[in-house]
Protein backbone atom coordinates (compact mmCIF):
# COMPACT_ATOMS: atom_id res chain seq x y z
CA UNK A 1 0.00 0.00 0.00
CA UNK A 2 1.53 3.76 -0.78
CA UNK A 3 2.07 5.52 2.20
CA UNK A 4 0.99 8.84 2.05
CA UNK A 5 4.25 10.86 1.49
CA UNK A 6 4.41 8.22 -1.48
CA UNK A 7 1.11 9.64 -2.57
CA UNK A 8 2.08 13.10 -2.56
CA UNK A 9 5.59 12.25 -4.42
CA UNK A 10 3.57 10.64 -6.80
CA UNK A 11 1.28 13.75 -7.38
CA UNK A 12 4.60 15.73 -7.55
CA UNK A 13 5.51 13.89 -10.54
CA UNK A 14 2.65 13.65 -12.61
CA UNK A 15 2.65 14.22 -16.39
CA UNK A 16 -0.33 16.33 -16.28
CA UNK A 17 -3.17 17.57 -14.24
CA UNK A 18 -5.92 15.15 -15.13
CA UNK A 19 -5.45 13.07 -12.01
CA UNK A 20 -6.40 15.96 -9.72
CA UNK A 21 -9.50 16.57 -12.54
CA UNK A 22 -10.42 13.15 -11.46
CA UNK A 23 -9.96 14.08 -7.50
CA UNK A 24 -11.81 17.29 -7.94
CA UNK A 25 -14.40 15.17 -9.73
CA UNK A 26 -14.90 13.61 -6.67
CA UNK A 27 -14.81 16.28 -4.45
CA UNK A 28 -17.87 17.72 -6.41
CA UNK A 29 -19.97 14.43 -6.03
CA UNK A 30 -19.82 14.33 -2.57
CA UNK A 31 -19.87 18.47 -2.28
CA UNK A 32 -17.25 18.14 0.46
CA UNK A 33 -15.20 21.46 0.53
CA UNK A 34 -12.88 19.83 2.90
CA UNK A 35 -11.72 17.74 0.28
CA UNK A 36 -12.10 19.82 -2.22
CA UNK A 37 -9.22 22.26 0.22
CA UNK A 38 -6.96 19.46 0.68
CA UNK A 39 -6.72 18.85 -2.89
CA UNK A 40 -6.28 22.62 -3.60
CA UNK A 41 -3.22 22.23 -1.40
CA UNK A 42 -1.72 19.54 -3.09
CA UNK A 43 -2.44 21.69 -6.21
CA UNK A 44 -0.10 24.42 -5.14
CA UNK A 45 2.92 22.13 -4.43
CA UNK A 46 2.59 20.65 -7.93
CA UNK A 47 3.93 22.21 -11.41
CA UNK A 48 -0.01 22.95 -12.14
CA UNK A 49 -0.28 25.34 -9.75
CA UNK A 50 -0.56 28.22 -12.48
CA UNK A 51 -2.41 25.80 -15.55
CA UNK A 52 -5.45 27.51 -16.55
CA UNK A 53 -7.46 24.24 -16.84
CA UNK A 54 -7.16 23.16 -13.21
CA UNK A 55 -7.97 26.42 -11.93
CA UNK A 56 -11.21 26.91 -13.80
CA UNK A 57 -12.04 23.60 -12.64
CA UNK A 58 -11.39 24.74 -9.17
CA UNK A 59 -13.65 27.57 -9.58
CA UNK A 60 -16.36 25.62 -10.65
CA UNK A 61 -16.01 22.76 -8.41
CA UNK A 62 -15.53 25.60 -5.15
CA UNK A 63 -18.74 27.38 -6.33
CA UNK A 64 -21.18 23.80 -6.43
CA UNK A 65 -19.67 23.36 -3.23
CA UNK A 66 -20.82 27.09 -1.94
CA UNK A 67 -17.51 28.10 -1.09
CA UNK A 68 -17.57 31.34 -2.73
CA UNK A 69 -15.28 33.06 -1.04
CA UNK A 70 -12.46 30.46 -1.91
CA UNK A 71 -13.71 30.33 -5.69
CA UNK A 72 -13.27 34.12 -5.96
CA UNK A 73 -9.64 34.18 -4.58
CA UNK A 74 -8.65 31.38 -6.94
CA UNK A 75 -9.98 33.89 -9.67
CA UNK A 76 -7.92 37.10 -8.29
CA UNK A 77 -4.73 35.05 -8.09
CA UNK A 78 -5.07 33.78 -11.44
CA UNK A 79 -2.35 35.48 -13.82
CA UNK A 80 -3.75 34.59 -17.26
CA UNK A 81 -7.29 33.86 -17.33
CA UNK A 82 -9.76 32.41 -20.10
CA UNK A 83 -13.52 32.60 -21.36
CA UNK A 84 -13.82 29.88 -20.00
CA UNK A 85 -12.76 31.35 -16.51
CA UNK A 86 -14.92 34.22 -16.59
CA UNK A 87 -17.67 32.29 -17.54
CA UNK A 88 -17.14 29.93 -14.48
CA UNK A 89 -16.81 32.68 -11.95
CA UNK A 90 -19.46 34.58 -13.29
CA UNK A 91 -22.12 31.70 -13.39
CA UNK A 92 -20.47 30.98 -9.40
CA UNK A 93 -21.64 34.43 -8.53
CA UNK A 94 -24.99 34.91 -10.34
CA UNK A 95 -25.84 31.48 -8.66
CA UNK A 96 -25.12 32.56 -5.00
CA UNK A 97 -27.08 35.67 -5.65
CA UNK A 98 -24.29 38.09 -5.79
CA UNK A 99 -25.54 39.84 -9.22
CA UNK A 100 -24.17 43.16 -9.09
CA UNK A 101 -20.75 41.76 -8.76
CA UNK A 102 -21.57 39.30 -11.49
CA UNK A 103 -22.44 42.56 -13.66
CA UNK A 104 -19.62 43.80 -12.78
CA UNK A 105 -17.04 41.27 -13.79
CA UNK A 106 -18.91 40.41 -16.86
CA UNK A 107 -19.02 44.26 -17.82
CA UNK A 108 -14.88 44.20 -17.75
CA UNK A 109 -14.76 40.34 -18.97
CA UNK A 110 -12.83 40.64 -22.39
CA UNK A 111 -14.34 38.46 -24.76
CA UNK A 112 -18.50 37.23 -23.52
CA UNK A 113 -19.29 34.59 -25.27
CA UNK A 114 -22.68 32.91 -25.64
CA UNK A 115 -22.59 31.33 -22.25
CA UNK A 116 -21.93 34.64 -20.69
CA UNK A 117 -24.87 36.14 -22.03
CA UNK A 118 -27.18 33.43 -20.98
CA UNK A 119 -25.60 33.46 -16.96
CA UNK A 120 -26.57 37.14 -17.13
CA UNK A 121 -30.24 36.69 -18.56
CA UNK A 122 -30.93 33.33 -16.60
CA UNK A 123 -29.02 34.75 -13.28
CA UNK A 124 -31.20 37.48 -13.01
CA UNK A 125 -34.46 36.15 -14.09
CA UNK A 126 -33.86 33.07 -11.31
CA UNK A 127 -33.57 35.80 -8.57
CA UNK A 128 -36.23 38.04 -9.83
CA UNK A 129 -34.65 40.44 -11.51
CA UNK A 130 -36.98 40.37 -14.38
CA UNK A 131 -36.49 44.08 -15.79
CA UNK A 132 -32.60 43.45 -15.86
CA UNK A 133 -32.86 39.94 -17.11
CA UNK A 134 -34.66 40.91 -20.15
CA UNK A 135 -32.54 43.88 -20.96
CA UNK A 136 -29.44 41.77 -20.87
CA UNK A 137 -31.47 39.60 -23.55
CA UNK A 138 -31.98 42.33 -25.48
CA UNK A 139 -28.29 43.71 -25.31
CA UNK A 140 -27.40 39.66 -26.40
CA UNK A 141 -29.84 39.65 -29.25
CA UNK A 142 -28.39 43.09 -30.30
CA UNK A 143 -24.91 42.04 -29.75
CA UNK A 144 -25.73 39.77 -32.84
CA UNK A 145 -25.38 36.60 -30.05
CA UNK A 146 -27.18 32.96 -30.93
CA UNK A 147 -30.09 32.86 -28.86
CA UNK A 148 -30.87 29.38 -27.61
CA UNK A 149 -33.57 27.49 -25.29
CA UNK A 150 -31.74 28.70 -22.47
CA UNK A 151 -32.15 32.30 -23.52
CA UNK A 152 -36.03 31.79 -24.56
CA UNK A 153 -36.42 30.09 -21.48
CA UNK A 154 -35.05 32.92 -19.22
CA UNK A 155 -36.68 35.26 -21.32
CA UNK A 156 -40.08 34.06 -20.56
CA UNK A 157 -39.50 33.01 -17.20
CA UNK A 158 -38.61 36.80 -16.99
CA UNK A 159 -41.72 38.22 -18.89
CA UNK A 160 -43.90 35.94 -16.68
CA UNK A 161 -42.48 37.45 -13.57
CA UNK A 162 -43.27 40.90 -14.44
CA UNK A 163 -46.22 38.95 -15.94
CA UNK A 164 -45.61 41.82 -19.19
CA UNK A 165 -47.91 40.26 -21.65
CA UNK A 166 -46.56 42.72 -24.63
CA UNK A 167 -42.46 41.62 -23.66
CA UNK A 168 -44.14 37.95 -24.10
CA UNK A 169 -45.57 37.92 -27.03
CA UNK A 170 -42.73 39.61 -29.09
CA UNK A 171 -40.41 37.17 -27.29
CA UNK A 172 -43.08 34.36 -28.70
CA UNK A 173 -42.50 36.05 -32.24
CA UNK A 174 -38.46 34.99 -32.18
CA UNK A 175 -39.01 32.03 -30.75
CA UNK A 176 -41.39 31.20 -33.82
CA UNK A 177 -38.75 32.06 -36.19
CA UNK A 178 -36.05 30.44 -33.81
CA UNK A 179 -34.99 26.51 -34.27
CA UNK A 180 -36.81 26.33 -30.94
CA UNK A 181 -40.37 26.54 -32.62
CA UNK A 182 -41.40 23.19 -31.98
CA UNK A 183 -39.25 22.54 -28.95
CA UNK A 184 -41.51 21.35 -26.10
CA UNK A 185 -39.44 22.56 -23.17
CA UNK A 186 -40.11 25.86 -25.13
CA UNK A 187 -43.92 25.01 -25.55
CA UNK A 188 -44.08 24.53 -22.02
CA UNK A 189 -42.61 27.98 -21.36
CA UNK A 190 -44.62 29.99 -23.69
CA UNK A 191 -47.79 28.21 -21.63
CA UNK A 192 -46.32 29.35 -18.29
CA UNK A 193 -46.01 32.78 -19.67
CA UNK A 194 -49.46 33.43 -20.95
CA UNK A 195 -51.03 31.87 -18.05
CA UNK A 196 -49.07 34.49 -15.32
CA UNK A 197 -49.63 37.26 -18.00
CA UNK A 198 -54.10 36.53 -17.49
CA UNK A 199 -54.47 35.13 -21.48
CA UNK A 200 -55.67 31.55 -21.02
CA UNK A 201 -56.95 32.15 -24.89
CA UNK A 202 -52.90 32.31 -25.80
CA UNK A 203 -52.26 29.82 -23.54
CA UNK A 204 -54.58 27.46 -25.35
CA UNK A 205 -53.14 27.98 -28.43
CA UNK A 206 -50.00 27.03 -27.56
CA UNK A 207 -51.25 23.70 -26.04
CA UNK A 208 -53.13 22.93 -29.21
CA UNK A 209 -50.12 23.86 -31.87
CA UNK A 210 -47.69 21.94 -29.99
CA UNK A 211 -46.73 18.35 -31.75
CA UNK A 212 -45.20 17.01 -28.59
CA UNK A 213 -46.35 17.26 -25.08
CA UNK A 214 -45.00 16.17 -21.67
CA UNK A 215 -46.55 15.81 -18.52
């Protein structure tokens, strides 16, 4: 059996960082920041201490553990960062509730990408900031962005919340020219929507144009 300074020599030598992926891996299925600390530590004593990809996979795997705090200083100390990074702090921070410092970073974040976009229109719609959450969708739509069943769906979960029945139905209009058309997570959205908005009539139609259902 490998004694435990073994162990560590043997993380010492590794040719790359996917074992401690693999650790981190399981840190996240059993959401134990303890573990997820220790293996942080052994991190900093190896040659990946600086690698990009075992950072960002720090961040992510700190922030489903709700350690914020220790996701957010593995962002400051990072000296090169990546899309990839923002988007993982970012989606840390809109998810804990912390959305003005989520604007913030994403407002100085190089390069948003698609993902970005949708943390910032989903983010805010999930904590009931339905005015802001649509006006980021806008911005993305604008911004000449791919709009995709997550934005839709954030979207309408957005116009139902401020239960704006004029928002909804224009949002209904790109969705009907969108790939999403016949989608029936998107169905199921558009049904939510008219029925907070007060139009069971809309909500109807909906129901009856939709080729698939689910329960």
């Amino acid at each position: 059996m490998a004694t435990r300074h073994g162990l560590v020599r043997d993380l010492l030598c590794l040719p790359d960082s996917s074992p401690f992926a693999k650790l981190l891996d399981s840190c996240l299925r059993s959401r134990s920041a303890r573990e997820t600390r220790r293996v942080h530590a052994r991190i900093l004593n190896s040659q990946f201490s600086k690698e990009i990809f075992i950072q960002n996979r720090l961040i992510d795997v700190y922030g489903k553990c709700d350690c914020l705090d220790d996701a957010r200083k593995v962002f400051d100390r990072m000296p090169q960062r990546n899309t990839f990074t923002w988007n993982s702090i970012i989606t840390v921070l809109t998810k804990s509730g912390f959305l003005d410092e989520a604007a913030r970073l994403f407002g100085s974040m190089p390069d948003p990408d698609q993902c970005s976009w949708n943390s910032m229109v989903s983010g805010f719609a999930q904590h009931d900031r339905f005015e802001e959450s649509l006006e980021y969708f806008v911005k993305m739509h604008k911004e000449n962005f791919f709009l995709n069943e997550y934005s839709f769906g954030s979207a309408l979960s957005a116009c139902a919340g401020l239960m704006d029945f004029d928002i909804g139905i224009q949002v209904h209009a790109m969705v009907s020219k969108s790939w999403y058309s016949t989608d029936v997570f998107m169905g199921s959205a558009l049904i939510d929507m008219y029925s907070k908005c007060g139009s069971v009539a809309c909500s109807q139609d909906v129901f009856s144009g939709m080729i698939e259902r689910n329960l």
